[in-house]
C-alpha atoms as a PDB file:
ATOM      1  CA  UNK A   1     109.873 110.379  82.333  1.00  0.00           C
ATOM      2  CA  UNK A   2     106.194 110.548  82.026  1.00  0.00           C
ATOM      3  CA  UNK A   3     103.773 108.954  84.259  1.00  0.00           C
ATOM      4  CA  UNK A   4     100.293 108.969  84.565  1.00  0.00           C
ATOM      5  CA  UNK A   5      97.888 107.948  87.092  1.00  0.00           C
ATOM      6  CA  UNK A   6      95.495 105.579  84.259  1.00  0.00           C
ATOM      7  CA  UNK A   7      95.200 102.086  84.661  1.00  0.00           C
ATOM      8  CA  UNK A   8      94.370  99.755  81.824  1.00  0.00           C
ATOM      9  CA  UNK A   9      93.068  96.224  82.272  1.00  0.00           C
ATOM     10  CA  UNK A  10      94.444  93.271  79.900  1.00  0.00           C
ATOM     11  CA  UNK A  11      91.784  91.306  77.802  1.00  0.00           C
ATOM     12  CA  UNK A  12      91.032  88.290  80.003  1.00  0.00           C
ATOM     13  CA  UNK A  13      87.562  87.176  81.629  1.00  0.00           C
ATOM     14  CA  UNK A  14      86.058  89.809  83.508  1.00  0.00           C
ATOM     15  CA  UNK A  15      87.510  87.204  87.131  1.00  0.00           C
ATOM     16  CA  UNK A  16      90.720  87.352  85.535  1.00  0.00           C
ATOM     17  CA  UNK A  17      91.571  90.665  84.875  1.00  0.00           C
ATOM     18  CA  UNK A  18      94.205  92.493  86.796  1.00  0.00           C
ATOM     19  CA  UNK A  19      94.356  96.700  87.401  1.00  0.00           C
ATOM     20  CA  UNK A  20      97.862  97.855  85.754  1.00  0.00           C
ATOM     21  CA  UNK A  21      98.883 101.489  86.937  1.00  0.00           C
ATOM     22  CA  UNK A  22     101.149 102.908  84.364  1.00  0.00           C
ATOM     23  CA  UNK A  23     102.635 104.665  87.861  1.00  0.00           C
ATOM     24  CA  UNK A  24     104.195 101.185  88.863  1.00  0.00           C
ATOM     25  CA  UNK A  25     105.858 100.971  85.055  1.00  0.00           C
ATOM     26  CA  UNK A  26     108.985 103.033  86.299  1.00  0.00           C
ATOM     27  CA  UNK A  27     109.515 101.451  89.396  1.00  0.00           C
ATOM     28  CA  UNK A  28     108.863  98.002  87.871  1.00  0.00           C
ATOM     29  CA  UNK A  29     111.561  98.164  85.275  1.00  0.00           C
ATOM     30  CA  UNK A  30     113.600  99.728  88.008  1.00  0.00           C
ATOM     31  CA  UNK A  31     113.114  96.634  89.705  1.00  0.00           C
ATOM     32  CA  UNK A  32     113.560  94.160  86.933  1.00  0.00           C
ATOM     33  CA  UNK A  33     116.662  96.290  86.485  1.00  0.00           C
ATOM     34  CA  UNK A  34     118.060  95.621  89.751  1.00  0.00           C
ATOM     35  CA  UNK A  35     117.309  91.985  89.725  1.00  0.00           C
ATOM     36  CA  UNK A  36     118.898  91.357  86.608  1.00  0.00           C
ATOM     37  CA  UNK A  37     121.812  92.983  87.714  1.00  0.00           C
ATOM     38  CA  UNK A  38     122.596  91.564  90.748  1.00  0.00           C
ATOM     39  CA  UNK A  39     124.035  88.204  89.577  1.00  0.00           C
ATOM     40  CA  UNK A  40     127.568  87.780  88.818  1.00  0.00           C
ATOM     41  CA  UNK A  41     128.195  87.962  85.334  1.00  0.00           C
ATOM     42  CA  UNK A  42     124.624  89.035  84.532  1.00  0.00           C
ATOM     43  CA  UNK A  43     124.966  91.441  81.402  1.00  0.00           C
ATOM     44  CA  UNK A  44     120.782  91.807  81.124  1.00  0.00           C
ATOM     45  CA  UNK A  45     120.233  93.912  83.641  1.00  0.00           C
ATOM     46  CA  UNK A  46     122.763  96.560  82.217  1.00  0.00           C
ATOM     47  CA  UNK A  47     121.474  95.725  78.906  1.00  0.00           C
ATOM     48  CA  UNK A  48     117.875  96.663  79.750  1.00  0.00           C
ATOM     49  CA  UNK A  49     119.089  99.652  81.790  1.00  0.00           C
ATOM     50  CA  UNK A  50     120.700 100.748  78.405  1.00  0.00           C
ATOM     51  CA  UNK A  51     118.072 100.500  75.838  1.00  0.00           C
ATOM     52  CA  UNK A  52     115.666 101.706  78.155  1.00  0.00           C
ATOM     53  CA  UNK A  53     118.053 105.428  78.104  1.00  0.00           C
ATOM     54  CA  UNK A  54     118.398 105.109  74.401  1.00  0.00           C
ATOM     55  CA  UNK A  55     114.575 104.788  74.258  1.00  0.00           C
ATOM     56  CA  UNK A  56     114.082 107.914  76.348  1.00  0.00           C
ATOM     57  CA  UNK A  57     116.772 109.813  74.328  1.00  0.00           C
ATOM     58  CA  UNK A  58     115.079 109.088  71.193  1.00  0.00           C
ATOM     59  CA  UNK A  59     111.207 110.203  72.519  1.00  0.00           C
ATOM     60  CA  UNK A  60     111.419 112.056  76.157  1.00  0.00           C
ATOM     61  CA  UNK A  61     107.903 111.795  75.977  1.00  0.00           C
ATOM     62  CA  UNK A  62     107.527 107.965  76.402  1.00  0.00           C
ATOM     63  CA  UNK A  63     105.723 106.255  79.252  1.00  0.00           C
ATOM     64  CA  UNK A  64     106.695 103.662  80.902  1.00  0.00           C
ATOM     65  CA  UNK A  65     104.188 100.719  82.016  1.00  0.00           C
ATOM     66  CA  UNK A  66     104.089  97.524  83.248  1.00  0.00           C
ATOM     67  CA  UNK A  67     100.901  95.712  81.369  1.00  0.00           C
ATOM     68  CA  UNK A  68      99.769  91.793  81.300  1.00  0.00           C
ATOM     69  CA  UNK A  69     100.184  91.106  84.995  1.00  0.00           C
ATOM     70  CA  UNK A  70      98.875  87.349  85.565  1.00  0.00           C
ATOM     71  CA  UNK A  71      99.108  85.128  88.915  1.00  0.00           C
ATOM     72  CA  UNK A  72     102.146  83.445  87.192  1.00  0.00           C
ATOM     73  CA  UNK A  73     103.911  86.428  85.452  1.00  0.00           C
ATOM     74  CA  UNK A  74     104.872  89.969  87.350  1.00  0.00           C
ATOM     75  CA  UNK A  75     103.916  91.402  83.951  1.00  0.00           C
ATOM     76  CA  UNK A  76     105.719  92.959  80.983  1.00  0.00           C
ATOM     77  CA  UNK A  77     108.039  96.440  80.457  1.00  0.00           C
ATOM     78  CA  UNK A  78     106.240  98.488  77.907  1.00  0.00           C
ATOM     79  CA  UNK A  79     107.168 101.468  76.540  1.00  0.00           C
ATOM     80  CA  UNK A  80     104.159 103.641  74.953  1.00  0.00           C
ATOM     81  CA  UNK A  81     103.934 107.284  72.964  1.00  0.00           C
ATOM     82  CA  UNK A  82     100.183 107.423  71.846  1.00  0.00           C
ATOM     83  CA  UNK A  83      99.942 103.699  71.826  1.00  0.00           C
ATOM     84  CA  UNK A  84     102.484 100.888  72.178  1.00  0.00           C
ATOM     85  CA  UNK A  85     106.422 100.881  70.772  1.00  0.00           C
ATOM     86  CA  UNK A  86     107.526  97.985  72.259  1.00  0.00           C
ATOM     87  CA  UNK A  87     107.994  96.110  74.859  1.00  0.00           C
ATOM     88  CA  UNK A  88     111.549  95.043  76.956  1.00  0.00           C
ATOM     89  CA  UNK A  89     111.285  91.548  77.914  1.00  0.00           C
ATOM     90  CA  UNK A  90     114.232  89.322  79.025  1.00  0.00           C
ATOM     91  CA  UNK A  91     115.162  85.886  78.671  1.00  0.00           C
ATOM     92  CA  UNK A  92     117.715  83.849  79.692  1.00  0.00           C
ATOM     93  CA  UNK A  93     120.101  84.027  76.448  1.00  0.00           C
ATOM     94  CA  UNK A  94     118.336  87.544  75.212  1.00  0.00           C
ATOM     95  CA  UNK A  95     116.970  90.957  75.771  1.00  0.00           C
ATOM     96  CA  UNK A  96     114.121  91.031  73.330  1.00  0.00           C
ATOM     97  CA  UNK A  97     112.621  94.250  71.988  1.00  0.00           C
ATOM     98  CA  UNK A  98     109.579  93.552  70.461  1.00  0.00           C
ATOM     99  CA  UNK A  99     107.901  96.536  68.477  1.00  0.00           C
ATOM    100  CA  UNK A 100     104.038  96.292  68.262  1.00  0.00           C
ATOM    101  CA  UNK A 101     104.103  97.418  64.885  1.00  0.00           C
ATOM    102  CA  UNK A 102     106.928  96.698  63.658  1.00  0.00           C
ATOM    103  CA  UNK A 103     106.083  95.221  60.097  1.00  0.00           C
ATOM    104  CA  UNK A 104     104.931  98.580  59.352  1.00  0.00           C
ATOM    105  CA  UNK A 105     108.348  99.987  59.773  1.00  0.00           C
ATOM    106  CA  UNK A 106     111.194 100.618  57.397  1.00  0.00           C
ATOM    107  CA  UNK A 107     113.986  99.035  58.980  1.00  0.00           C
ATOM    108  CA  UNK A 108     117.130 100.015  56.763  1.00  0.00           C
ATOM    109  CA  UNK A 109     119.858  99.289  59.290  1.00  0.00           C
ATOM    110  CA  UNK A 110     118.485  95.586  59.606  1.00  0.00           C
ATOM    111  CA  UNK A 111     117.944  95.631  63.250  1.00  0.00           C
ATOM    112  CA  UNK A 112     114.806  93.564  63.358  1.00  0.00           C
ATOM    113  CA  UNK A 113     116.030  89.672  64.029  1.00  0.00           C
ATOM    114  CA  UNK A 114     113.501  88.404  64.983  1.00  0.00           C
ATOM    115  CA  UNK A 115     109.316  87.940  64.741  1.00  0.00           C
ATOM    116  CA  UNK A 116     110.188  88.321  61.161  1.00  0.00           C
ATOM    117  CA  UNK A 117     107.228  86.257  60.119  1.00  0.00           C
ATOM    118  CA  UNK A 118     104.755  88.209  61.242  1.00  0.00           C
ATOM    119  CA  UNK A 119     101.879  90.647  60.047  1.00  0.00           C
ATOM    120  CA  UNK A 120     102.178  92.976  62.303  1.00  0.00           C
ATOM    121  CA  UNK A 121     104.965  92.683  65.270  1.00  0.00           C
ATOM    122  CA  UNK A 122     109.212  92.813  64.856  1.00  0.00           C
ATOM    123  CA  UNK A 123     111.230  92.331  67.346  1.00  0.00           C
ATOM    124  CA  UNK A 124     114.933  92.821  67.938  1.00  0.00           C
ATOM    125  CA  UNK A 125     116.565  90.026  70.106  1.00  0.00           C
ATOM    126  CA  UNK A 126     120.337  91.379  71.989  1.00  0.00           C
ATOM    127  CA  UNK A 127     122.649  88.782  73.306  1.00  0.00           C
ATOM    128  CA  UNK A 128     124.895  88.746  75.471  1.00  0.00           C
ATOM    129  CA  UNK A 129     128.258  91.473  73.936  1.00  0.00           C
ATOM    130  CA  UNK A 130     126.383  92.077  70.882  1.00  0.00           C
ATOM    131  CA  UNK A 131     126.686  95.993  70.160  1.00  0.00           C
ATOM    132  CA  UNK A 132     123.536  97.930  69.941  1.00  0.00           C
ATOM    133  CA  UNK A 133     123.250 100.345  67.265  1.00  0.00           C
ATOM    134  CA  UNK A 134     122.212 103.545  69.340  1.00  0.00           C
ATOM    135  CA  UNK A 135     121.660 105.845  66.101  1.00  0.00           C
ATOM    136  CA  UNK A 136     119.134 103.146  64.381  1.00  0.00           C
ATOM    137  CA  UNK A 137     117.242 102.247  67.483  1.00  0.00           C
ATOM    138  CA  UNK A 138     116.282 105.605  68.223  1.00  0.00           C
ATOM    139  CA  UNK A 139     115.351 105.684  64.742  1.00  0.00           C
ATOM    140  CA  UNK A 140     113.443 103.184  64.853  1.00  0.00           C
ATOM    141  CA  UNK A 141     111.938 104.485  68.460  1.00  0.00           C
ATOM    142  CA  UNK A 142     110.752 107.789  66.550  1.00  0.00           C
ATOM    143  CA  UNK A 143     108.949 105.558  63.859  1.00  0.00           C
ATOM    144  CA  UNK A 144     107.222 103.899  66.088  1.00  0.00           C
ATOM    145  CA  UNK A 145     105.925 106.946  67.975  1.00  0.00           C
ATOM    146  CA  UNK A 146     105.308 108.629  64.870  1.00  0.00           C
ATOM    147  CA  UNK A 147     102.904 105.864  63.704  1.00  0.00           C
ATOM    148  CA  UNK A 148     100.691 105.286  66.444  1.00  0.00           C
ATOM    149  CA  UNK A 149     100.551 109.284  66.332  1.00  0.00           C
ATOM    150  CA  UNK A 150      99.700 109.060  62.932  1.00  0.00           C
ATOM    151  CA  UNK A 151      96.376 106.733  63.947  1.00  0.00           C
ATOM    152  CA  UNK A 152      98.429 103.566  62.518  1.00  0.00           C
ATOM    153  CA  UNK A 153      98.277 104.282  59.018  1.00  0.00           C
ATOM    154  CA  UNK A 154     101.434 104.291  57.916  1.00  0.00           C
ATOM    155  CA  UNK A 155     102.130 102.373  54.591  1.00  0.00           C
ATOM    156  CA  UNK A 156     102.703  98.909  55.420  1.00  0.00           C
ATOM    157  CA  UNK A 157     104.629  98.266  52.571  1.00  0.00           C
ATOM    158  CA  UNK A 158     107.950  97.218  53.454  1.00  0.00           C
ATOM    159  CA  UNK A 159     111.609  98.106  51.183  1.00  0.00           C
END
């Protein structure tokens, strides 16, 4: 797992904005992680844990932050490789994976279910015992990484 000692700021008023230290990403998810996990019956926790391997077998290389931290909100998961992938949110009824650029990637095992009316973002929403398709999420991990290594430019023309 890569970490780095940068911190980013979100876009807010200059009053409003918030140091995020990519170092804290790690132990943030590992906290969201154990949260989610420790009710009974609580499947997101283990959920998270498991895309969050499946993202790091796809690209060993990703880093994981924790970006958009507001007085009301402990901030967001994100996973980055020369820019954003996506980010692991969770919600009561779903574990949402929402890809930054996700309109600009092929998508051929129809994982994207949601954010599908979008420009530019795609996101895949997991419920509780649905089966996640390890072999086309990594796929789809790779894509992402190979486009914001590619500067973005990608053909955004979708099959």
């Amino acid at each position: 797992m890569k970490k780095t000692n940068a911190v980013s700021y979100a876009t807010k008023p200059r009053a409003a904005l918030m140091p995020v230290s990519t170092e804290s990403g790690s132990a943030f998810i590992d906290e969201k992680i154990k949260e989610l996990s420790s009710g009974p019956g609580d499947w997101r926790g283990k959920t998270l844990a498991k895309v969050r391997a499946i993202i790091h077998e796809a690209d060993p290389e990703i880093v994981e932050e924790r970006k958009w931290v507001k007085p009301t909100s402990a901030g967001t998961p994100v996973f980055s490789h020369g820019g954003i992938v996506c980010t692991g949110e969770t919600y009561k009824n779903a574990v949402k994976l929402t890809f930054a650029k996700g309109a600009a990637l092929k998508d051929p095992s129809g994982l994207f279910n949601s954010s599908l009316e979008g420009n530019v973002r795609r996101a895949i929403d997991i419920h509780e015992g649905d089966k996640i398709d390890e072999a086309a999420l990594k796929a789809l991990i790779r894509a992402a990484v190979a486009l914001n290594n590619a500067g973005g430019k990608m053909s955004t023309k979708r099959k």
